[in-house]
C-alpha atoms as a PDB file:
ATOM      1  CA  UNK A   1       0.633 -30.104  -2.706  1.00  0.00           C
ATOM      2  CA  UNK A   2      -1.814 -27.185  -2.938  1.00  0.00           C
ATOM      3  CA  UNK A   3      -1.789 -24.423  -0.289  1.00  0.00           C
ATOM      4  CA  UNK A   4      -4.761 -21.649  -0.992  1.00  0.00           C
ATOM      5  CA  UNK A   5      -6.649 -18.896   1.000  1.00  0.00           C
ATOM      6  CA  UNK A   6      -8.839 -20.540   3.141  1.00  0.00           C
ATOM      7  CA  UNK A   7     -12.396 -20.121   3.646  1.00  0.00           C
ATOM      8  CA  UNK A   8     -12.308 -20.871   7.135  1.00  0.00           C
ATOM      9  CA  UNK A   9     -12.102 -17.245   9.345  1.00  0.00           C
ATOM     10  CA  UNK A  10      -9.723 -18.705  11.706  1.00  0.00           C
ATOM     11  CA  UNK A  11      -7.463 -20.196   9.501  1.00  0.00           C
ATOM     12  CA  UNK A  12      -7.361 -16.732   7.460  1.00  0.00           C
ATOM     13  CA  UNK A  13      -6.371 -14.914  10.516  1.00  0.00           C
ATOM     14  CA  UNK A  14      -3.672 -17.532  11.100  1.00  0.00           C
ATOM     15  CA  UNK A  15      -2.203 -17.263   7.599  1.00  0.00           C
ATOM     16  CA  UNK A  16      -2.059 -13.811   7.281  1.00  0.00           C
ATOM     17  CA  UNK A  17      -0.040 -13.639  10.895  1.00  0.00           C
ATOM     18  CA  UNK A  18       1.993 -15.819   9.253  1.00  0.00           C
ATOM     19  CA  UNK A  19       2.918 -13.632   6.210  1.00  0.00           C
ATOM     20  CA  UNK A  20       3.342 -10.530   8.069  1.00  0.00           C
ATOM     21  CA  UNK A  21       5.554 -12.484  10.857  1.00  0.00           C
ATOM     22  CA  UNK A  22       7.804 -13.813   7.667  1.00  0.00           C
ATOM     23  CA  UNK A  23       7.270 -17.009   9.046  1.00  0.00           C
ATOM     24  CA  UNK A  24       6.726 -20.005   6.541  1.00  0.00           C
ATOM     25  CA  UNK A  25       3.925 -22.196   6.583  1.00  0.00           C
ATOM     26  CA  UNK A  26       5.671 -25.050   5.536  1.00  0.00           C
ATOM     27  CA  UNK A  27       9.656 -26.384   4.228  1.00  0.00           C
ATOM     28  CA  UNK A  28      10.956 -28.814   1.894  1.00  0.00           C
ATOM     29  CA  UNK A  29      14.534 -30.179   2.189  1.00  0.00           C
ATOM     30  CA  UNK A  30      16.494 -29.945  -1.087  1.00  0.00           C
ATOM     31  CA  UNK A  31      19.516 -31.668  -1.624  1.00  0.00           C
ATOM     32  CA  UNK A  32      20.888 -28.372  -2.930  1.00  0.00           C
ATOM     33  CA  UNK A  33      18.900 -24.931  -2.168  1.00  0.00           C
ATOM     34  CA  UNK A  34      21.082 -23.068  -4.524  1.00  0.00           C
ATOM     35  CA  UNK A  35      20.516 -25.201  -8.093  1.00  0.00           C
ATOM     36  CA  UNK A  36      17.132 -25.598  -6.714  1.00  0.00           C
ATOM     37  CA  UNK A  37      16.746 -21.442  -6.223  1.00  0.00           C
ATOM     38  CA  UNK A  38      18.223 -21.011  -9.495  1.00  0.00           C
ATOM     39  CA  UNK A  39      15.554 -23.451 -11.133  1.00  0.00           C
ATOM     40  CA  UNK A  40      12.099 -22.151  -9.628  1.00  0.00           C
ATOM     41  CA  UNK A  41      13.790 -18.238 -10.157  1.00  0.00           C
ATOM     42  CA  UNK A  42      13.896 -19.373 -14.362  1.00  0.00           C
ATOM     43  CA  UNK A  43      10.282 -20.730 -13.734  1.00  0.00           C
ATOM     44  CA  UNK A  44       9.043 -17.387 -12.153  1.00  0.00           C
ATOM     45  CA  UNK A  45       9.144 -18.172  -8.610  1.00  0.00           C
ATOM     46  CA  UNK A  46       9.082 -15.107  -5.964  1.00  0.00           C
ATOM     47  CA  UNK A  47      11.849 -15.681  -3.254  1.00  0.00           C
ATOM     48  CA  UNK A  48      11.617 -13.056  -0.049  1.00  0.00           C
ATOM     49  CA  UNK A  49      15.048 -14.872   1.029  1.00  0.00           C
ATOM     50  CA  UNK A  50      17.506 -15.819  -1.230  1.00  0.00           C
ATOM     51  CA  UNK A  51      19.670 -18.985  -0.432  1.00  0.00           C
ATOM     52  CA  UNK A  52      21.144 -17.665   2.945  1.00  0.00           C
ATOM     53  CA  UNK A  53      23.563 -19.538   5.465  1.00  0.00           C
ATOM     54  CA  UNK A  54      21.962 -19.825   8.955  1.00  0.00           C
ATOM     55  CA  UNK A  55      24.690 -21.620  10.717  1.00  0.00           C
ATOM     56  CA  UNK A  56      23.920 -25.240  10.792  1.00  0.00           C
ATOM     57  CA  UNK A  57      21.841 -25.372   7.251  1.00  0.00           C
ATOM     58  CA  UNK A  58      21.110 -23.201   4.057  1.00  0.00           C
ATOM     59  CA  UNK A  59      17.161 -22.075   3.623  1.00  0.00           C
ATOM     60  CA  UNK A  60      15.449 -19.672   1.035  1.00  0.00           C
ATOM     61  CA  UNK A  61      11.899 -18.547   0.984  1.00  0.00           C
ATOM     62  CA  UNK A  62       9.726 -18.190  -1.605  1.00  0.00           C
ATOM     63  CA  UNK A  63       5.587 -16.654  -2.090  1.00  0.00           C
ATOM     64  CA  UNK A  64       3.828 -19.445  -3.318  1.00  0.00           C
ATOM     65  CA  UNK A  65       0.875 -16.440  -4.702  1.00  0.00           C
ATOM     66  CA  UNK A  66      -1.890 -17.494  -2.472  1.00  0.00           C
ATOM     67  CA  UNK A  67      -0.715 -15.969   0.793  1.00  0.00           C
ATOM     68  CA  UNK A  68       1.779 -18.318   1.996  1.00  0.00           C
ATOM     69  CA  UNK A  69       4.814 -17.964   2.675  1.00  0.00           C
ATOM     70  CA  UNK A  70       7.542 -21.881   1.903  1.00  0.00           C
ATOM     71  CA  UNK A  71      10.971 -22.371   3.059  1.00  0.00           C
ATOM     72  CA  UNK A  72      13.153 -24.631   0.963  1.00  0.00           C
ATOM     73  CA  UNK A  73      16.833 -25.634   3.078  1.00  0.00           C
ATOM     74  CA  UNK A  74      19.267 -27.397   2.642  1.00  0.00           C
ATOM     75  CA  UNK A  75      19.116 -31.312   4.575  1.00  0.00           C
END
């Protein structure tokens, strides 16, 4: 999957809401968001959230460097 800047006015306006709202654009379940936090962290990865308990699952967020803002969790 690629996720970039878009050229499209709109859609800029919606991303950058997006980012300053914390509010991912997308998530991916992992079968384990700490080993998988721990892996894209040695590969460089930016997290804004580390693995955190929200009650009913476990999420972390992480920059993907083009303005976006993805939530892994824990399914």
């Amino acid at each position: 999957m690629l996720l970039e800047p878009m050229g499209f006015a709109p859609a800029r306006v919606y991303q950058k809401a997006l980012l300053e709202a914390s509010i991912p654009l997308t998530a991916f379940s992992v079968s384990d968001v700490h080993s998988e936090y721990d892996r894209l962290v040695e590969l460089g990865v930016v997290f804004t959230t580390e693995p955190t308990d929200v009650g009913t699952t476990m999420i972390a967020v992480f920059e993907d460097t083009c303005g976006n803002l993805i939530q892994i969790y824990q399914g």
